[in-house]
C-alpha atoms as a PDB file:
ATOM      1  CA  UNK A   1     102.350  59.343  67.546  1.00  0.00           C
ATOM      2  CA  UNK A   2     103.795  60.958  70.627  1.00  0.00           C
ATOM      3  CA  UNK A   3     103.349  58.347  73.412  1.00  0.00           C
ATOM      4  CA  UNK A   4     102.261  60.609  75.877  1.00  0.00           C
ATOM      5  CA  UNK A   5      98.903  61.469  73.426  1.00  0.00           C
ATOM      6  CA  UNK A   6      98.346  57.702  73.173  1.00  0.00           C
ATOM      7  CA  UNK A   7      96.011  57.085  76.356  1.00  0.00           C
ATOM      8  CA  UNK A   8      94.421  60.260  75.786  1.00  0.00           C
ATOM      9  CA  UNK A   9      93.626  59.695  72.011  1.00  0.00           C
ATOM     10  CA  UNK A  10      92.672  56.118  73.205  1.00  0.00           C
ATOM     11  CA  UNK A  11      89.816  57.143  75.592  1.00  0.00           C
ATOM     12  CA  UNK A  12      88.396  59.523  73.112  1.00  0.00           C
ATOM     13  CA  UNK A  13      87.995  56.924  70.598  1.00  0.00           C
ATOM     14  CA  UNK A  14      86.466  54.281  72.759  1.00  0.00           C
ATOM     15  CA  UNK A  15      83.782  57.259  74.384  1.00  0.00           C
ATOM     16  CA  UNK A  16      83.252  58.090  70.767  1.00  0.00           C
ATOM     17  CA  UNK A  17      82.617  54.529  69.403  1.00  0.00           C
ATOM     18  CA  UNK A  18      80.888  53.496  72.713  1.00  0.00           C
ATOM     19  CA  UNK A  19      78.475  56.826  71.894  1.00  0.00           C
ATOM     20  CA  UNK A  20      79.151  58.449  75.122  1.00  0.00           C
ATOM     21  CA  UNK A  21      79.148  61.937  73.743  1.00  0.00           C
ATOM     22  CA  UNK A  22      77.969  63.576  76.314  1.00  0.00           C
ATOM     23  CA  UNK A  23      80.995  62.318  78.561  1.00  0.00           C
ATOM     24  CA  UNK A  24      83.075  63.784  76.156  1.00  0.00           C
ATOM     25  CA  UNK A  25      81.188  67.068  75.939  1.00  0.00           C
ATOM     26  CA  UNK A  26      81.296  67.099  79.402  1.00  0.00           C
ATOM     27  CA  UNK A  27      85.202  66.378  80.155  1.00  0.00           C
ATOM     28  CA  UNK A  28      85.943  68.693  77.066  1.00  0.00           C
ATOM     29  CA  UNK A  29      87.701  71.606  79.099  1.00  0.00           C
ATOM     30  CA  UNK A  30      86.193  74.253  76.140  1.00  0.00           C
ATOM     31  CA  UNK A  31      82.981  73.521  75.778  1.00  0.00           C
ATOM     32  CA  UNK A  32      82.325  74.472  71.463  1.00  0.00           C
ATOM     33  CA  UNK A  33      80.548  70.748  70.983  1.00  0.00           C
ATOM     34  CA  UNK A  34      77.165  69.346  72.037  1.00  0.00           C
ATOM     35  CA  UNK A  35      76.293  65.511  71.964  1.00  0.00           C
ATOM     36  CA  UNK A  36      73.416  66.313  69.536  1.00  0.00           C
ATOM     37  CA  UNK A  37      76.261  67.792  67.398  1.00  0.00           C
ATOM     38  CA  UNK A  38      78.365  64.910  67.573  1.00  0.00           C
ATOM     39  CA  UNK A  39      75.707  62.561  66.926  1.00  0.00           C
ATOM     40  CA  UNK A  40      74.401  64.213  63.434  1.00  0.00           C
ATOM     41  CA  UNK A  41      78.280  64.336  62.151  1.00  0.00           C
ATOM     42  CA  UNK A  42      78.869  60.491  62.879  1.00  0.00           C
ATOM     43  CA  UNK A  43      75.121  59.989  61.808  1.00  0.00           C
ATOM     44  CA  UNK A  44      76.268  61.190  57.991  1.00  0.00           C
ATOM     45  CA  UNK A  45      79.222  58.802  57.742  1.00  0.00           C
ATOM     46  CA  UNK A  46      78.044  55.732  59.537  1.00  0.00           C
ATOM     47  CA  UNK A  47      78.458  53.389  62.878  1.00  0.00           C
ATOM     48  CA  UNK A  48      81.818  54.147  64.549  1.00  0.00           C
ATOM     49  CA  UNK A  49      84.032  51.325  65.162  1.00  0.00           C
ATOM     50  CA  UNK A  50      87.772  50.788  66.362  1.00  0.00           C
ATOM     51  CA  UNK A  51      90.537  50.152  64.048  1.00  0.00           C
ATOM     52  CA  UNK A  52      91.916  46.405  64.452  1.00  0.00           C
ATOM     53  CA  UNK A  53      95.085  45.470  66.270  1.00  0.00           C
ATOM     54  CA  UNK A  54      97.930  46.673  64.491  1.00  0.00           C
ATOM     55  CA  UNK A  55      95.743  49.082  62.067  1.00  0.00           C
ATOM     56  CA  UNK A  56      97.174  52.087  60.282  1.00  0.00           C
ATOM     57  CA  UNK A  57      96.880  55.552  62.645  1.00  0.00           C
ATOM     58  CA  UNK A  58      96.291  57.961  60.579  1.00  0.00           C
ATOM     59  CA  UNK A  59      96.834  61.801  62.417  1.00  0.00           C
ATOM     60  CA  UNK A  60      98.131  65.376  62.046  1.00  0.00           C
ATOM     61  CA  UNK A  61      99.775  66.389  65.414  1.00  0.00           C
ATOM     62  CA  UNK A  62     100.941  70.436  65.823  1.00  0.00           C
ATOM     63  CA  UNK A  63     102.399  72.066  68.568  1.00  0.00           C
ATOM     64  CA  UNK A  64     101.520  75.269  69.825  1.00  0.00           C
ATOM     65  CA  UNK A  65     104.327  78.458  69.149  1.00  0.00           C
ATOM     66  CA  UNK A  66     104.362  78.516  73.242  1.00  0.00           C
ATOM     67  CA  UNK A  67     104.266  74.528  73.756  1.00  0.00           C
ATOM     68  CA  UNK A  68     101.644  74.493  75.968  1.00  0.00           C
ATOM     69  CA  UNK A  69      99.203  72.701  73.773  1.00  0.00           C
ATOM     70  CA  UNK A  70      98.748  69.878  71.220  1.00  0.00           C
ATOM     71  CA  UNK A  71      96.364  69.868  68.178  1.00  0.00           C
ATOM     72  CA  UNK A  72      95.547  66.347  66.646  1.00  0.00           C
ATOM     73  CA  UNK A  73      93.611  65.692  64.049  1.00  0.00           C
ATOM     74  CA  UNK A  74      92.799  61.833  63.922  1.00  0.00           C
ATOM     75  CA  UNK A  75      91.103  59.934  61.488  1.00  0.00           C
ATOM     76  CA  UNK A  76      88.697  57.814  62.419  1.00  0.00           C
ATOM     77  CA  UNK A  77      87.306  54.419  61.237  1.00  0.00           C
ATOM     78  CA  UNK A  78      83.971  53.790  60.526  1.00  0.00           C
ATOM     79  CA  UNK A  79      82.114  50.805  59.508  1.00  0.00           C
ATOM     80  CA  UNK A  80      85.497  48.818  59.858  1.00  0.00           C
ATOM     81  CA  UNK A  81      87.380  50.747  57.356  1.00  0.00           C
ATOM     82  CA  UNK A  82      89.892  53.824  57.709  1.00  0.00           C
ATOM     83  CA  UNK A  83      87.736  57.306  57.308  1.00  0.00           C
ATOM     84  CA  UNK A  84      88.109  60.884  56.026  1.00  0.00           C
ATOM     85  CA  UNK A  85      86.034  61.823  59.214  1.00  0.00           C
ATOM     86  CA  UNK A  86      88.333  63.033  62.149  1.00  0.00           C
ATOM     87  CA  UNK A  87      88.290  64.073  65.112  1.00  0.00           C
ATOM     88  CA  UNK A  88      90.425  67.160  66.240  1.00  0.00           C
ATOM     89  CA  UNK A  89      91.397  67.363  69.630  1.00  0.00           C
ATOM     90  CA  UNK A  90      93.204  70.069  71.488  1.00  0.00           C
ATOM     91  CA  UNK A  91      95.596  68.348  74.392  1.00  0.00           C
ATOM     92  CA  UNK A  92      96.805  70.327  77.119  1.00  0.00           C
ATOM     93  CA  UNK A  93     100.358  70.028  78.901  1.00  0.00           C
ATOM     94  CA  UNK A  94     101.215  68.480  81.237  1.00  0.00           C
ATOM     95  CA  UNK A  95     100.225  65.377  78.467  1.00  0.00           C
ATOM     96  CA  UNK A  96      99.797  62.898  81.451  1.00  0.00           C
ATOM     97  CA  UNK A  97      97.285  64.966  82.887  1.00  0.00           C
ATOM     98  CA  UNK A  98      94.744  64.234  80.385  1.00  0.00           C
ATOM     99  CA  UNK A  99      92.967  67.471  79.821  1.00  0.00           C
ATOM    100  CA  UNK A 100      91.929  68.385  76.400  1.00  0.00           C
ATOM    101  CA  UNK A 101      88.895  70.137  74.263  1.00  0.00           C
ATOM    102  CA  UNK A 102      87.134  68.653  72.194  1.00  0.00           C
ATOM    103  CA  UNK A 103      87.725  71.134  69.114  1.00  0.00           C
ATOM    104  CA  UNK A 104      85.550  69.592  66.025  1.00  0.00           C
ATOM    105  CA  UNK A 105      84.234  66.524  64.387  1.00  0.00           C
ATOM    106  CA  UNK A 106      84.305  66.743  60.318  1.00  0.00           C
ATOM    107  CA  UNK A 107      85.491  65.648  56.821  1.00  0.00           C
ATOM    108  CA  UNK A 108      87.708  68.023  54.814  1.00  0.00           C
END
């Protein structure tokens, strides 16, 4: 994973496990997500939890043609085990700035 995506991917895993949707909704700089959305998704699949210390990361990480932006896709755990569910972020340079949308929540 690119180290400057780690703190970012970080927070957005602990608001998501912690159930702060809403925060997330609400830092997202595209708004295309509600909590209520976010809850029913998780709701399908089960309680959220992080992946132990020294877990597999599972993710898909693109860049944009004009380099300005970072799509990850990043699998999530859930009920203590490695998921198909993901979450797929937009990240927006400057990296250490932090800013990012939050694009979707699914299972392919």
């Amino acid at each position: 994973m690119n180290k400057e995506l780690v703190p970012l991917i970080n927070h957005i895993v602990a608001t998501l496990v912690a159930g702060r949707y809403q925060q997330l909704v609400d830092e997202s700089q595209e708004k295309r997500l509600c909590a209520d959305d976010i809850t029913a998704v998780i709701a399908e699949h089960g309680r959220l939890t992080l992946p132990p210390s020294g877990s597999e990361i599972r993710q898909y990480v693109a860049f944009s043609p004009e380099n300005t932006e970072v799509l990850v896709d990043h699998f999530l755990w859930v009920n203590g085990s490695l998921s198909d569910l993901m979450v797929r972020i937009v990240a927006y340079k400057p990296l250490s700035e932090g800013k990012f949308s939050l694009w979707d929540i699914y299972a392919p």
